[in-house]
Protein backbone atom coordinates (compact mmCIF):
# COMPACT_ATOMS: atom_id res chain seq x y z
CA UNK A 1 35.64 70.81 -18.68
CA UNK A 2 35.83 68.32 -21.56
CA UNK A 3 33.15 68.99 -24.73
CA UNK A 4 30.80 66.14 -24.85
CA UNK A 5 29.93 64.21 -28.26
CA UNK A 6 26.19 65.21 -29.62
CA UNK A 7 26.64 63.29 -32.17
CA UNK A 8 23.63 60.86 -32.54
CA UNK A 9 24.67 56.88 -32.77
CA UNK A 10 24.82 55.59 -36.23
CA UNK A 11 22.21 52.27 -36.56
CA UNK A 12 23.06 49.61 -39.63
CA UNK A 13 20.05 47.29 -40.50
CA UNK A 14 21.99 44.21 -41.18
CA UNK A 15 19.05 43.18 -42.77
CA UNK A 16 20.02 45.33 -45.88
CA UNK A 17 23.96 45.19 -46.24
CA UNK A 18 25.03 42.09 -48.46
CA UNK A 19 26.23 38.95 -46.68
CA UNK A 20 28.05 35.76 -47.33
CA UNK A 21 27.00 32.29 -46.05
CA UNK A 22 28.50 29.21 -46.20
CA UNK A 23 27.03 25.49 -45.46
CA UNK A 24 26.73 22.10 -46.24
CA UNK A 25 24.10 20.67 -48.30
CA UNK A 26 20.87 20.99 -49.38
CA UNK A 27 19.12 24.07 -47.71
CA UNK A 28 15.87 25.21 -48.14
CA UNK A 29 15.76 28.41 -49.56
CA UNK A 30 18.32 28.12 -51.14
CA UNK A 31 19.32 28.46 -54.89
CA UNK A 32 19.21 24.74 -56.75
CA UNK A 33 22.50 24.92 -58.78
CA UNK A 34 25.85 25.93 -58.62
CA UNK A 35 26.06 29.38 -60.63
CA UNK A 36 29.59 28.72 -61.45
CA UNK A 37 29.21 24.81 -63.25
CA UNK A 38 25.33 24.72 -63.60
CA UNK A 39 25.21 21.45 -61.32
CA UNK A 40 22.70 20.74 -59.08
CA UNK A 41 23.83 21.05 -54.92
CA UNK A 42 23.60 18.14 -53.34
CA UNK A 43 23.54 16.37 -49.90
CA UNK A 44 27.01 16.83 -48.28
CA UNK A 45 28.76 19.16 -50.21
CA UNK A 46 30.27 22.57 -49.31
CA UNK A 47 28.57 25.13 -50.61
CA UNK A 48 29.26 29.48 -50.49
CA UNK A 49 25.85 31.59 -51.16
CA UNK A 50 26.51 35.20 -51.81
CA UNK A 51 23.13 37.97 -51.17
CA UNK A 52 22.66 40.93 -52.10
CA UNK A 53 22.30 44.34 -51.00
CA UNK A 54 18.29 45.21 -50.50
CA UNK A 55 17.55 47.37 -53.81
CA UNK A 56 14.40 48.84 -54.11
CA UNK A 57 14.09 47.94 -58.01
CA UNK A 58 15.26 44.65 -57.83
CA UNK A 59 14.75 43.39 -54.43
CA UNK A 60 17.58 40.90 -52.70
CA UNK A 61 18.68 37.86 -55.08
CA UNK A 62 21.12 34.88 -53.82
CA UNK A 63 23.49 32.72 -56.12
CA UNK A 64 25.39 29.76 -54.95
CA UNK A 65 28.45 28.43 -55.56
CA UNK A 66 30.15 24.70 -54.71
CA UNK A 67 32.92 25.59 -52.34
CA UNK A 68 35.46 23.74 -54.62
CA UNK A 69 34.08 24.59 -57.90
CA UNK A 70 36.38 24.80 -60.81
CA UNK A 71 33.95 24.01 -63.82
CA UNK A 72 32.49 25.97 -66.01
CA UNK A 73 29.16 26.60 -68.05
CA UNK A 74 29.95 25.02 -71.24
């Protein structure tokens, strides 16, 4: 007779781990400027927005990031 597993499932609220997202354009919601050159995003380009873990202190914050972006603040 095999042993059975009591073990109770492990459940992950996705709403709490940090996530990537990628997209094109102007999104609402969305941060304004690129964090990397300090330009604004605009209609049509690539963009990468980076979120967060949920922290009780804090809360969740986003930055965004041209997909192509070598510039700099400067």
């Amino acid at each position: 007779m095999q042993k059975q597993n009591r073990r109770k499932p492990q459940v992950i609220d996705a709403t709490q781990t940090p996530y990537t997202a990628f997209g094109v354009g102007v999104v609402k919601g969305n941060p304004r400027k690129c964090i990397k050159c300090g330009e604004r995003i605009k209609r049509g380009e690539h963009w990468r927005k980076d979120t967060s873990a949920a922290d009780p202190e804090h809360g969740r914050y986003s930055v965004i990031q041209h997909a192509t972006c070598a510039g700099a603040r400067g």
